[in-house]
PDB file of N, CA and C in Angstrom:
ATOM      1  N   UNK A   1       0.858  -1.148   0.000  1.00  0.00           N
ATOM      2  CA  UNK A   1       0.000   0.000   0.000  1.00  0.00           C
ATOM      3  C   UNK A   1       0.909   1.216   0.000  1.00  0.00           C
ATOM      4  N   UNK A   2       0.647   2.036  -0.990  1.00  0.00           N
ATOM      5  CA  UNK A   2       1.799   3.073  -1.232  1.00  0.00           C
ATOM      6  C   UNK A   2       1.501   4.529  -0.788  1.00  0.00           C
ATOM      7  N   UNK A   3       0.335   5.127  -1.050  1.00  0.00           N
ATOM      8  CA  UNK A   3       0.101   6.190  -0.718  1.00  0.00           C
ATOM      9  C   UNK A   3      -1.007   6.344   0.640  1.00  0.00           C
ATOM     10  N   UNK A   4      -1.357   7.210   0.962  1.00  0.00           N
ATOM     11  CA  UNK A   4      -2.255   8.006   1.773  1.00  0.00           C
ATOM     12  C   UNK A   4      -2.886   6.761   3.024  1.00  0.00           C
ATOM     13  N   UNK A   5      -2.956   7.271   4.294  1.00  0.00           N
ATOM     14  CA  UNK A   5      -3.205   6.175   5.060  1.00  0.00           C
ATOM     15  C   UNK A   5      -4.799   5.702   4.693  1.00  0.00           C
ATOM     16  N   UNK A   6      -4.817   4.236   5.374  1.00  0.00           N
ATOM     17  CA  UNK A   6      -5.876   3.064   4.620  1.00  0.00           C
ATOM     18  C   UNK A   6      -6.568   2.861   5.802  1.00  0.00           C
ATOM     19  N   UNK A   7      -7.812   2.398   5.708  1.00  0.00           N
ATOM     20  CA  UNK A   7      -8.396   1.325   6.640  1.00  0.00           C
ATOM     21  C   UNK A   7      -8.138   0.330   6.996  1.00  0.00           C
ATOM     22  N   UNK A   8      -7.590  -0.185   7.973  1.00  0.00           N
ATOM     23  CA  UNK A   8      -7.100  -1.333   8.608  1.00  0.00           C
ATOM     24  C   UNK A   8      -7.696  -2.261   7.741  1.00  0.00           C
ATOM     25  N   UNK A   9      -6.690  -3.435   7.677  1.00  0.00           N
ATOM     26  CA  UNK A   9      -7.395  -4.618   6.659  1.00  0.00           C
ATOM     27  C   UNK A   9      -7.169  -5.845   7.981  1.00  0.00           C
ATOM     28  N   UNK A  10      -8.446  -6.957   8.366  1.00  0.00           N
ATOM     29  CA  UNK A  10      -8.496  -7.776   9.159  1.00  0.00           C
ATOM     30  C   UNK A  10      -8.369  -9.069   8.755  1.00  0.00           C
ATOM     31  N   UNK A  11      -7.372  -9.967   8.804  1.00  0.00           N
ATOM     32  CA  UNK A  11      -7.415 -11.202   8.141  1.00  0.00           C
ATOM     33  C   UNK A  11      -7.651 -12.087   9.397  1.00  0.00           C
ATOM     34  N   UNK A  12      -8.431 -12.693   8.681  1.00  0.00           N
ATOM     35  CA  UNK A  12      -8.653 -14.068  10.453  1.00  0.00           C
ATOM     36  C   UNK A  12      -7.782 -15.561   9.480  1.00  0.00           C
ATOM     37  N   UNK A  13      -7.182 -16.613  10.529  1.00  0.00           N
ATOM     38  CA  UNK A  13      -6.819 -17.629   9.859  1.00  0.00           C
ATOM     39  C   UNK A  13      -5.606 -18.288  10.348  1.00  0.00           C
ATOM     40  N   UNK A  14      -5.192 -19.370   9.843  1.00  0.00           N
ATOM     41  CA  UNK A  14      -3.976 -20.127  10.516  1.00  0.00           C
ATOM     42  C   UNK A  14      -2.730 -19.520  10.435  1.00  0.00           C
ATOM     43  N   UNK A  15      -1.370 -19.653  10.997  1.00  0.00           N
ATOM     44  CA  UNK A  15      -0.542 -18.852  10.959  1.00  0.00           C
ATOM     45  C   UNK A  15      -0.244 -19.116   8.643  1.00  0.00           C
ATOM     46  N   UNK A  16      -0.102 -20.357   8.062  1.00  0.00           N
ATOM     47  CA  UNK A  16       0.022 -20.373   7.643  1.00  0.00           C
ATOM     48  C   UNK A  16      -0.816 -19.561   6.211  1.00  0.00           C
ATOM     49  N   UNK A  17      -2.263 -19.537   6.459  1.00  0.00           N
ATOM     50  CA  UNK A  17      -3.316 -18.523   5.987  1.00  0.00           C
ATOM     51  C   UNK A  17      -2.749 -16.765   5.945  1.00  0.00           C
ATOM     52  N   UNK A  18      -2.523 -16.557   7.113  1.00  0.00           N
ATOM     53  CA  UNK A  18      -1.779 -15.346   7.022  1.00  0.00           C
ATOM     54  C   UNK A  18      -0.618 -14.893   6.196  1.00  0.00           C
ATOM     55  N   UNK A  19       0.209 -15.697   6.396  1.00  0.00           N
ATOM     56  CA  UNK A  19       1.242 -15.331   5.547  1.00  0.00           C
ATOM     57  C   UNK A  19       0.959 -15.290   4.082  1.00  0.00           C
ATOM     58  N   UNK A  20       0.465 -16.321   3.858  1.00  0.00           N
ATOM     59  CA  UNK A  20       0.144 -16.297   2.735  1.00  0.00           C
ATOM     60  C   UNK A  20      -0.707 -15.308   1.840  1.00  0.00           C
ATOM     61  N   UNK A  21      -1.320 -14.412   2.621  1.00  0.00           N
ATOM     62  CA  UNK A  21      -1.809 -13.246   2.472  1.00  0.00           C
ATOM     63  C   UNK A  21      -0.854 -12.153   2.678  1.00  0.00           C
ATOM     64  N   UNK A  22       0.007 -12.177   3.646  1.00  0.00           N
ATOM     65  CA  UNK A  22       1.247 -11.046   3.857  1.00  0.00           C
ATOM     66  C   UNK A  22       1.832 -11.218   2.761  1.00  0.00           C
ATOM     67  N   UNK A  23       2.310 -12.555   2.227  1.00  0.00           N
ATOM     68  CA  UNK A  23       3.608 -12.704   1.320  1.00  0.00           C
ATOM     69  C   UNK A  23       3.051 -12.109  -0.269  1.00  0.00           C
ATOM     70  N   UNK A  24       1.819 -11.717  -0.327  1.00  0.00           N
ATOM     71  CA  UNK A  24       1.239 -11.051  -1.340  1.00  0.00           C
ATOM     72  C   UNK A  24       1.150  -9.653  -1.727  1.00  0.00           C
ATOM     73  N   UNK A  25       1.258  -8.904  -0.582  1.00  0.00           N
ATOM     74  CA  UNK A  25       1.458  -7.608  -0.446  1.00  0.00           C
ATOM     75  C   UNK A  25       2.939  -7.150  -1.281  1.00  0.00           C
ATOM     76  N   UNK A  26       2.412  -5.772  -1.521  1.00  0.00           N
ATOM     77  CA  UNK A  26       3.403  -4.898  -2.233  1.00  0.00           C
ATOM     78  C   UNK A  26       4.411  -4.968  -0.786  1.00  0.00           C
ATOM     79  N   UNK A  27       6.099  -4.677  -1.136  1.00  0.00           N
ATOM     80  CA  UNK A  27       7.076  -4.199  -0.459  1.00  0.00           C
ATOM     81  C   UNK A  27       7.183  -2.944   0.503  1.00  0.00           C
ATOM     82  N   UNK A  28       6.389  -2.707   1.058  1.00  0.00           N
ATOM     83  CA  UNK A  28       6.121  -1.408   2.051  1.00  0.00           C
ATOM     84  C   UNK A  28       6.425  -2.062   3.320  1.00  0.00           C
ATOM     85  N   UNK A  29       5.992  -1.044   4.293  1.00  0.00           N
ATOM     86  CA  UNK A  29       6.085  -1.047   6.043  1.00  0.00           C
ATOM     87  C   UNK A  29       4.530  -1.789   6.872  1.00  0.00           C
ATOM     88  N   UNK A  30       4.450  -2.077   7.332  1.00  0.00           N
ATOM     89  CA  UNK A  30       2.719  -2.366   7.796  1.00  0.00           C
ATOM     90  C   UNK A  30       3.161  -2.168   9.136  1.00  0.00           C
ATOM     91  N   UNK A  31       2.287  -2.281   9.435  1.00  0.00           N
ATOM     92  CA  UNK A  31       1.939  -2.796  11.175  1.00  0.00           C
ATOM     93  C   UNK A  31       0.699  -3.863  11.518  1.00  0.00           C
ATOM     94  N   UNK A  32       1.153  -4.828  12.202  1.00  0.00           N
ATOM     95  CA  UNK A  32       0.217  -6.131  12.460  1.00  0.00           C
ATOM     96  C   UNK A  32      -0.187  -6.420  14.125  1.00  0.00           C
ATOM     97  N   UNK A  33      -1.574  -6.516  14.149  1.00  0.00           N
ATOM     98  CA  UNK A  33      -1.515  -7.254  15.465  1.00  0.00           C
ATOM     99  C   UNK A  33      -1.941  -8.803  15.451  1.00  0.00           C
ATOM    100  N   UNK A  34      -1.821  -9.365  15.969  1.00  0.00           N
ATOM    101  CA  UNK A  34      -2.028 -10.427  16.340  1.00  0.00           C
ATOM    102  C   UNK A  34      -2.767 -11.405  17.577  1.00  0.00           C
ATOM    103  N   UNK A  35      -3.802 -12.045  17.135  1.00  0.00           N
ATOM    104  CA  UNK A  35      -4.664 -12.059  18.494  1.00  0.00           C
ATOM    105  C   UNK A  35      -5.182 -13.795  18.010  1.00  0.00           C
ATOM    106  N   UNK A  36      -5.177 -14.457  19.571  1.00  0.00           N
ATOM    107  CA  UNK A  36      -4.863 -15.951  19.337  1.00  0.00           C
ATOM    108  C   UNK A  36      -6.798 -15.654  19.015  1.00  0.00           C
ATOM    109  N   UNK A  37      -7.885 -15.910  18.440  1.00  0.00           N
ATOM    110  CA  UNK A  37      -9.011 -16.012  18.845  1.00  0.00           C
ATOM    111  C   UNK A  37     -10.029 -17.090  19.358  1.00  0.00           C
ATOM    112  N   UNK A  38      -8.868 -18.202  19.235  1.00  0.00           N
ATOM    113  CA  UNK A  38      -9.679 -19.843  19.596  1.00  0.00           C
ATOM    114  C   UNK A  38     -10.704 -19.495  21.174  1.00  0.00           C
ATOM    115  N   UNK A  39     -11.736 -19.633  20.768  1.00  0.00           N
ATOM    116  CA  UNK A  39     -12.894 -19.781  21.879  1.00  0.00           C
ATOM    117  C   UNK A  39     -13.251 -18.497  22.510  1.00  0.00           C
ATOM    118  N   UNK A  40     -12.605 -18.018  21.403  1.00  0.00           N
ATOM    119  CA  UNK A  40     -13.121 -15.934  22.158  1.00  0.00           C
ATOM    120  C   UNK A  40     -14.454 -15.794  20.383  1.00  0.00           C
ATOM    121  N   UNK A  41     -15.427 -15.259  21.195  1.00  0.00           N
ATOM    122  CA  UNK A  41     -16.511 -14.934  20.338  1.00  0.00           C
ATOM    123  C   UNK A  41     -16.261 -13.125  19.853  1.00  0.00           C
ATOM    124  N   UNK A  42     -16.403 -13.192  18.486  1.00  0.00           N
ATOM    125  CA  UNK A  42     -15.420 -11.746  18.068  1.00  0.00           C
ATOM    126  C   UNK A  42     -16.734 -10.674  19.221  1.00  0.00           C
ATOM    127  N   UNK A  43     -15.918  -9.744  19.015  1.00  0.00           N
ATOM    128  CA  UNK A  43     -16.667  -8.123  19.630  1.00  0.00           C
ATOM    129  C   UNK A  43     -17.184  -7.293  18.601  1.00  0.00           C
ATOM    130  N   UNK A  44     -16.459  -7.559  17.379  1.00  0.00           N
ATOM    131  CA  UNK A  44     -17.063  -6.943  15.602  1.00  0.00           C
ATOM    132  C   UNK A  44     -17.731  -8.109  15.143  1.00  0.00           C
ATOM    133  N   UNK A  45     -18.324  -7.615  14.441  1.00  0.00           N
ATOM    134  CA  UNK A  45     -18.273  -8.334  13.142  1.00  0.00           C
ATOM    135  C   UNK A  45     -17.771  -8.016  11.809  1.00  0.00           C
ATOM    136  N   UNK A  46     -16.428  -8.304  11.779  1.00  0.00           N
ATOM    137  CA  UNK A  46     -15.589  -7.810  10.656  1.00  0.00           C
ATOM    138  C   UNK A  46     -15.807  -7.745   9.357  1.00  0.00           C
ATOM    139  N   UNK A  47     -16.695  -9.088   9.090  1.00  0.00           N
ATOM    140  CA  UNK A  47     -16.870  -9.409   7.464  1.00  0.00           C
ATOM    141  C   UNK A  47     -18.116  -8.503   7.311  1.00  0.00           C
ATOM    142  N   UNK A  48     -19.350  -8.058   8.563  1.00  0.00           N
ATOM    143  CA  UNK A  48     -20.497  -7.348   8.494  1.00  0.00           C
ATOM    144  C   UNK A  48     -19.466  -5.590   8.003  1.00  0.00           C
ATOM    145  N   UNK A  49     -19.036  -5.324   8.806  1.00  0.00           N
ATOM    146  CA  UNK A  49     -18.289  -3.821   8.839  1.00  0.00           C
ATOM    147  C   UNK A  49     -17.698  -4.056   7.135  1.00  0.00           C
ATOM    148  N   UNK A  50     -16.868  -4.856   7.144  1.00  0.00           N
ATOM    149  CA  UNK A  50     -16.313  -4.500   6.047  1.00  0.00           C
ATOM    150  C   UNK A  50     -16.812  -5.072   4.253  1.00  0.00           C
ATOM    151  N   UNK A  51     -18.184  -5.278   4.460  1.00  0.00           N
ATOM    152  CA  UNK A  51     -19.382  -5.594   3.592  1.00  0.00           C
ATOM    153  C   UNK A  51     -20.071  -4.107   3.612  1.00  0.00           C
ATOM    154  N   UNK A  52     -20.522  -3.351   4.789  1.00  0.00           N
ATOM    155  CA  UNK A  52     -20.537  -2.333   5.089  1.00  0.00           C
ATOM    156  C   UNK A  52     -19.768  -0.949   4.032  1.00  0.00           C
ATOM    157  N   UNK A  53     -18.321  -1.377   4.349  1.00  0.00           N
ATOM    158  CA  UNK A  53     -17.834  -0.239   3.737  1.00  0.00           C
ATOM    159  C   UNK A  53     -17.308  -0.647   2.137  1.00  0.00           C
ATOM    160  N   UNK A  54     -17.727  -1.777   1.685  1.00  0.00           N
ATOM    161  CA  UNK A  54     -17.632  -1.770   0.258  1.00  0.00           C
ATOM    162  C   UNK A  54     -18.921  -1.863  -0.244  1.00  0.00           C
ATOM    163  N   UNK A  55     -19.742  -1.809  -0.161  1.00  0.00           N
ATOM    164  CA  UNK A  55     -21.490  -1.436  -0.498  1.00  0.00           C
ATOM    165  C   UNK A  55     -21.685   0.131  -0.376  1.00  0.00           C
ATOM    166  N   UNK A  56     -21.109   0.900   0.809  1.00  0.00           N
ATOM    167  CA  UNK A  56     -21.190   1.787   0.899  1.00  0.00           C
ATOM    168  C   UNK A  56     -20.402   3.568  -0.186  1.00  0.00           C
ATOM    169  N   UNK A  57     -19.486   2.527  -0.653  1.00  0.00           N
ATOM    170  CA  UNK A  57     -18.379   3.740  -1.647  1.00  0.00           C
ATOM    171  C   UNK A  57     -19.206   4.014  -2.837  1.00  0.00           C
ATOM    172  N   UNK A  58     -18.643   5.383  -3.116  1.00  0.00           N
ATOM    173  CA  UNK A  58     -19.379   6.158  -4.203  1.00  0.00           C
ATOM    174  C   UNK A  58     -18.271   5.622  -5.175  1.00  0.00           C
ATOM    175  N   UNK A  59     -19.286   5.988  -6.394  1.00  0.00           N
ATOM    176  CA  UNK A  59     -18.295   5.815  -7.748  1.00  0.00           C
ATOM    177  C   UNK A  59     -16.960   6.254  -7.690  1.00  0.00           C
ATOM    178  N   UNK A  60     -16.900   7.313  -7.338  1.00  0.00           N
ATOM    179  CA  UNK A  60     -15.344   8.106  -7.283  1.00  0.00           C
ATOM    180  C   UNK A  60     -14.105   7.050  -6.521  1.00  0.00           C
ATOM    181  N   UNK A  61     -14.444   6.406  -5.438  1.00  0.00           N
ATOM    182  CA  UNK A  61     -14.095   5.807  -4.503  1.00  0.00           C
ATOM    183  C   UNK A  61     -13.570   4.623  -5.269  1.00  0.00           C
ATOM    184  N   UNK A  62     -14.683   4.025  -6.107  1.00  0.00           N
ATOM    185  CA  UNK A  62     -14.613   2.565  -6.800  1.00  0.00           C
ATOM    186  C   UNK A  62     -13.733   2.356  -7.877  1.00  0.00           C
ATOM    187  N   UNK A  63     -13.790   4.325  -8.581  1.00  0.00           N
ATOM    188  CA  UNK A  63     -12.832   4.150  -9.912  1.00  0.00           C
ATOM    189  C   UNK A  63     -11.547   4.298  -9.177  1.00  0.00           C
ATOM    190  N   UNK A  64     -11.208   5.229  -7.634  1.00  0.00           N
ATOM    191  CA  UNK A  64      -9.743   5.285  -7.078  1.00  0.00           C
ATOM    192  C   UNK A  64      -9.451   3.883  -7.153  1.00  0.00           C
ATOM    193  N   UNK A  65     -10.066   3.072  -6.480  1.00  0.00           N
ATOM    194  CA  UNK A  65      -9.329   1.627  -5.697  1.00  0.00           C
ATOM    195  C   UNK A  65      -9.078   1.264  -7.285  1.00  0.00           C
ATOM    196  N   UNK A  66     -10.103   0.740  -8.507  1.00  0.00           N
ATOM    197  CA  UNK A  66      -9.714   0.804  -9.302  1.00  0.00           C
ATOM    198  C   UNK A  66      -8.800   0.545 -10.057  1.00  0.00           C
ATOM    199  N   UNK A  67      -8.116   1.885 -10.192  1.00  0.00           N
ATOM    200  CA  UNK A  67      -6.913   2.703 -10.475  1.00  0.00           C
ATOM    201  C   UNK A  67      -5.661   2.238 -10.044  1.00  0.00           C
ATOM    202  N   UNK A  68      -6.011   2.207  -8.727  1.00  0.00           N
ATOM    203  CA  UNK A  68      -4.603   1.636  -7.855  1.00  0.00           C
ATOM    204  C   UNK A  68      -3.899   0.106  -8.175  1.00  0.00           C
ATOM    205  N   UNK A  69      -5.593  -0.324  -7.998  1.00  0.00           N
ATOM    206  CA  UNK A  69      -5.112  -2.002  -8.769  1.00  0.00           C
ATOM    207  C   UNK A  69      -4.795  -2.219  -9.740  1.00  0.00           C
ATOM    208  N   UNK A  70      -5.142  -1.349 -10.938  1.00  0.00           N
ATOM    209  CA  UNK A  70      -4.368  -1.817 -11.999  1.00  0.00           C
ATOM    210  C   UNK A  70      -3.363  -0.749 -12.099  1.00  0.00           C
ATOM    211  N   UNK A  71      -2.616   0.374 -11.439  1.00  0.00           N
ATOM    212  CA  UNK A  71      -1.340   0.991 -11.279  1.00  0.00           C
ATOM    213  C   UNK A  71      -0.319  -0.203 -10.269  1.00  0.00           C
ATOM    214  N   UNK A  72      -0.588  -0.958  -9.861  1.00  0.00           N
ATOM    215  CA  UNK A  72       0.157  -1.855  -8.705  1.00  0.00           C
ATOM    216  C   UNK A  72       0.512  -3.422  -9.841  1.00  0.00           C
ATOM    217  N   UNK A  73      -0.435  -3.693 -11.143  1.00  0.00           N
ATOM    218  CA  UNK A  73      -0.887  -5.001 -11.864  1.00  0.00           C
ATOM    219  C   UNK A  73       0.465  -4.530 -12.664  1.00  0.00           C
ATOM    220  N   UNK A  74       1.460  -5.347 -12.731  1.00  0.00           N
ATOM    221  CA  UNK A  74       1.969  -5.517 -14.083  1.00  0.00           C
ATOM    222  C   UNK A  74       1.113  -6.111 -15.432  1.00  0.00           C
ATOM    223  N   UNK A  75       2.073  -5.108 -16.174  1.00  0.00           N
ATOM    224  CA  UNK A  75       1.665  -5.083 -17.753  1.00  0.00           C
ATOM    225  C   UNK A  75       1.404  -6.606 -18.381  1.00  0.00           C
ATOM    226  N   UNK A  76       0.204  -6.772 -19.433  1.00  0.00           N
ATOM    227  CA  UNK A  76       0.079  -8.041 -19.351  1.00  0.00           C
ATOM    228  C   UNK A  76       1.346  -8.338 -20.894  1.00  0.00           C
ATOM    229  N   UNK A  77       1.541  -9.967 -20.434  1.00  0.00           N
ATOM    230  CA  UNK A  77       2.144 -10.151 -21.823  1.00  0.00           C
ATOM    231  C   UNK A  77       1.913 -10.081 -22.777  1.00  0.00           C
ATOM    232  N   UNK A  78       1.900 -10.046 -24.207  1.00  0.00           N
ATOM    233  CA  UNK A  78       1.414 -10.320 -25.603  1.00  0.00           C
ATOM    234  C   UNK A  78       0.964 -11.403 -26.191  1.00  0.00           C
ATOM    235  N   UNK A  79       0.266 -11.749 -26.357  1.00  0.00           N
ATOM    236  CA  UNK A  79       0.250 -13.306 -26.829  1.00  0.00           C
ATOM    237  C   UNK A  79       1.101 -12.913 -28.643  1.00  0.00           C
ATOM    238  N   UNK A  80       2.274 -13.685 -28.918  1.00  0.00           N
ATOM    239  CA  UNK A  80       2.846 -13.786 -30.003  1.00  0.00           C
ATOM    240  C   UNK A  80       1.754 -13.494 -31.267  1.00  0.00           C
ATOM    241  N   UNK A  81       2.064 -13.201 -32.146  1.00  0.00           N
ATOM    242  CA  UNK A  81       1.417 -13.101 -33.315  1.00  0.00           C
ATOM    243  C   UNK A  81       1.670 -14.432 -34.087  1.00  0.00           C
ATOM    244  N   UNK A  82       0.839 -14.937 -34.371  1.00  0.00           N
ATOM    245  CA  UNK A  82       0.044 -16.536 -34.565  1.00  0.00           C
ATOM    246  C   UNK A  82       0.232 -17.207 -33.621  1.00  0.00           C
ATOM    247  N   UNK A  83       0.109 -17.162 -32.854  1.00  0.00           N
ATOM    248  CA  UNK A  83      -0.581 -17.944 -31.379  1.00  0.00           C
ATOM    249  C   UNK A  83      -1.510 -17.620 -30.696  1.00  0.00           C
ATOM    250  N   UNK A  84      -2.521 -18.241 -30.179  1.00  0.00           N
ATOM    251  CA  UNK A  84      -3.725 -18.359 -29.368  1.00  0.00           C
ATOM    252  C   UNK A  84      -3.319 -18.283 -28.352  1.00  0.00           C
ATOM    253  N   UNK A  85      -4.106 -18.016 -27.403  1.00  0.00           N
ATOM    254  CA  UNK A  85      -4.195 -18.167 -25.514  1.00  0.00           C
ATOM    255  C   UNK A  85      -4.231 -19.482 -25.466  1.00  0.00           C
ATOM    256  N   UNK A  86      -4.808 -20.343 -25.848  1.00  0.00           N
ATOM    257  CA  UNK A  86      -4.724 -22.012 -25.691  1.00  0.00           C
ATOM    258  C   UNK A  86      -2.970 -22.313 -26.117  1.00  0.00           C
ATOM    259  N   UNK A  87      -2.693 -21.714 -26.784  1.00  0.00           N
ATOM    260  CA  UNK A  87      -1.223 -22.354 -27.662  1.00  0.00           C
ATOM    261  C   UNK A  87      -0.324 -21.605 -26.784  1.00  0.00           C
ATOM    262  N   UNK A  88      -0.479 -20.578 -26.229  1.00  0.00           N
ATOM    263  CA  UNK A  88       0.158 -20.367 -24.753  1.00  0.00           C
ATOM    264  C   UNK A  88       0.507 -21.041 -23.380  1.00  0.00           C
ATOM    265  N   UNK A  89      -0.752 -21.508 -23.367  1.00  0.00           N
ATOM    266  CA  UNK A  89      -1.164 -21.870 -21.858  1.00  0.00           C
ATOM    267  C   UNK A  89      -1.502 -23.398 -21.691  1.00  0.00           C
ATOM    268  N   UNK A  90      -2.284 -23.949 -22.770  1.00  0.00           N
ATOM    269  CA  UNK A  90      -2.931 -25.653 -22.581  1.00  0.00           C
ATOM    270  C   UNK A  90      -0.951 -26.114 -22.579  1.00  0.00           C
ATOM    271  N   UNK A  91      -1.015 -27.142 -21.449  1.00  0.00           N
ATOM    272  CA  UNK A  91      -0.102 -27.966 -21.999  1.00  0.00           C
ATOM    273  C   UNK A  91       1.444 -27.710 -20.481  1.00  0.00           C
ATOM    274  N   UNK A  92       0.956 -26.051 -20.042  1.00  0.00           N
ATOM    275  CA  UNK A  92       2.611 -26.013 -19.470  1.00  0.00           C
ATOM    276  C   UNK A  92       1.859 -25.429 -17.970  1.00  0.00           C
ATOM    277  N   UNK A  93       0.914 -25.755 -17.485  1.00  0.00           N
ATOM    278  CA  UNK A  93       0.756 -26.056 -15.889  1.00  0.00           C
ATOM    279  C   UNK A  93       1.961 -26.406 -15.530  1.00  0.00           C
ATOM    280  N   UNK A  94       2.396 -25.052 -14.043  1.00  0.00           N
ATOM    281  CA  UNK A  94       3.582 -26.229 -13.397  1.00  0.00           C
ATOM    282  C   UNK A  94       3.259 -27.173 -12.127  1.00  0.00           C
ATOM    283  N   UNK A  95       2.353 -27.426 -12.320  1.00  0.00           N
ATOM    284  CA  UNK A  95       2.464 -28.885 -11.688  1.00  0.00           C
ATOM    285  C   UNK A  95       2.245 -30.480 -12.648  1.00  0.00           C
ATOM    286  N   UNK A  96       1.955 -31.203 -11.784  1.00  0.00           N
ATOM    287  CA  UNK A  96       1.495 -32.343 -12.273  1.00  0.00           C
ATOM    288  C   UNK A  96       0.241 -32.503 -12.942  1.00  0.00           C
ATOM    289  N   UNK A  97      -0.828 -31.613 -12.636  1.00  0.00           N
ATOM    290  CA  UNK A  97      -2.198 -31.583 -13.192  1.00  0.00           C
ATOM    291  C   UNK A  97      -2.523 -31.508 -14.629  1.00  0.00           C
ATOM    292  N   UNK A  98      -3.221 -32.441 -14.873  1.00  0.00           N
ATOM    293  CA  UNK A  98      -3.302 -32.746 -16.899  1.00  0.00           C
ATOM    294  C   UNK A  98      -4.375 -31.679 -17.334  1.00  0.00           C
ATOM    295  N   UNK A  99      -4.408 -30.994 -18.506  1.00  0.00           N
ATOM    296  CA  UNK A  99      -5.004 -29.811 -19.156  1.00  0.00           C
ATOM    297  C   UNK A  99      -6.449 -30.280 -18.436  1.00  0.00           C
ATOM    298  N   UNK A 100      -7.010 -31.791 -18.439  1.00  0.00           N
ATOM    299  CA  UNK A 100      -8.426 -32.362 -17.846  1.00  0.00           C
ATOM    300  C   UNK A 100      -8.950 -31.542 -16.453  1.00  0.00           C
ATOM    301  N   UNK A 101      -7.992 -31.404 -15.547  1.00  0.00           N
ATOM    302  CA  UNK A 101      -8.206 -31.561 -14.486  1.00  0.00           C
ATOM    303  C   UNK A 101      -7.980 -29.706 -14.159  1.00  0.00           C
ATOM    304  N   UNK A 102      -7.030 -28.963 -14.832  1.00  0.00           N
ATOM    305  CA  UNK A 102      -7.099 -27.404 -14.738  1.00  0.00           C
ATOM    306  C   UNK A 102      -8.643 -27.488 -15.077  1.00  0.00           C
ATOM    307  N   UNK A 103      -9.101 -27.481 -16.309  1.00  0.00           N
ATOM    308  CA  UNK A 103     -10.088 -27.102 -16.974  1.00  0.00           C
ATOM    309  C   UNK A 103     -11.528 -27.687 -15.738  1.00  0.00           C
ATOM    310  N   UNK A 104     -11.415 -28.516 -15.326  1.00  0.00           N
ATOM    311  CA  UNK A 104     -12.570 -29.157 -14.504  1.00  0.00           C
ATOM    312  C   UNK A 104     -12.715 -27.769 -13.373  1.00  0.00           C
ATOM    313  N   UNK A 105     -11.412 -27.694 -12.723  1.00  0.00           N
ATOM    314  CA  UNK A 105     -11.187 -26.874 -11.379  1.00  0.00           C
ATOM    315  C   UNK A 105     -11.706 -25.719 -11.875  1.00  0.00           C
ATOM    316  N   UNK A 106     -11.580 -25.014 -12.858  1.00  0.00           N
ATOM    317  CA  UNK A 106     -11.889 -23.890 -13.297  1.00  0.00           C
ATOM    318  C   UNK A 106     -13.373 -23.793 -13.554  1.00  0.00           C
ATOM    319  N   UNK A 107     -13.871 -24.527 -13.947  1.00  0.00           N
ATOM    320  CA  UNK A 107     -15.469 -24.873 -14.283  1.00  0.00           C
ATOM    321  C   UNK A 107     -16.130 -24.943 -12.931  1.00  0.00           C
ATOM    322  N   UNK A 108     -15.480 -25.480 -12.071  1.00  0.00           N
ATOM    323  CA  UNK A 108     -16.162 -25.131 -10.804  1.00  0.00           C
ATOM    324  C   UNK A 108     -15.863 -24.312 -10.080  1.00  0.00           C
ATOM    325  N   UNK A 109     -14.902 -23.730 -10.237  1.00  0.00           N
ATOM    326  CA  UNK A 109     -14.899 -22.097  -9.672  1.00  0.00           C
ATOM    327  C   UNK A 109     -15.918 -20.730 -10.331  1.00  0.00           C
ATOM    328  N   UNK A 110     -16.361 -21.362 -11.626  1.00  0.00           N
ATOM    329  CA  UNK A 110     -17.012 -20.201 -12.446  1.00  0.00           C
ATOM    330  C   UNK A 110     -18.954 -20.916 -12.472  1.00  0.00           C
TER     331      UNK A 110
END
């Protein structure tokens, strides 16, 4: 987060959940607290508040954030001239998963 101070962002989750959300962030400074919550019933309701304040922003607000996200997005690649997005992409998953099994996962995410 680069410019002008933000609204606290609340992540709930395992130590490993977290990071994995930290290790995503742009290269800046933060400040974190940390709070064990096993068997404590919250005092917010975080996901209510912060459903709250993204329902609540005016257009202006929606084109800033916007803005930022795609000023923060690197530039996309080109797809070569005579090549497809399939002739890119089918075939070089880096894992073990066969073009079958991307394509399934994706179908059930959409």
């Amino acid at each position: 987060m680069t410019n002008s101070r933000r609204e606290p962002t609340v992540i709930e989750g395992t130590p490993e959940e977290i990071a994995a959300v930290v290790n995503r962030l742009p290269v800046d400074r933060y400040h974190a607290e940390i709070t064990c919550v096993t068997g404590m019933s919250p005092t917010k309701d975080y996901l209510a508040e912060a459903i709250q304040r993204a329902t609540s922003r005016t257009a202006a607000e929606i084109q800033a954030a916007r803005e930022e996200i795609f000023a923060q997005s690197p530039e996309p690649t080109p797809i070569p001239p005579g090549k497809t997005l399939d002739d890119m992409v089918m075939g070089k998953w880096p894992g073990d998963e066969s073009d079958e099994e991307i394509r399934a996962a994706l179908e059930e995410l959409s």
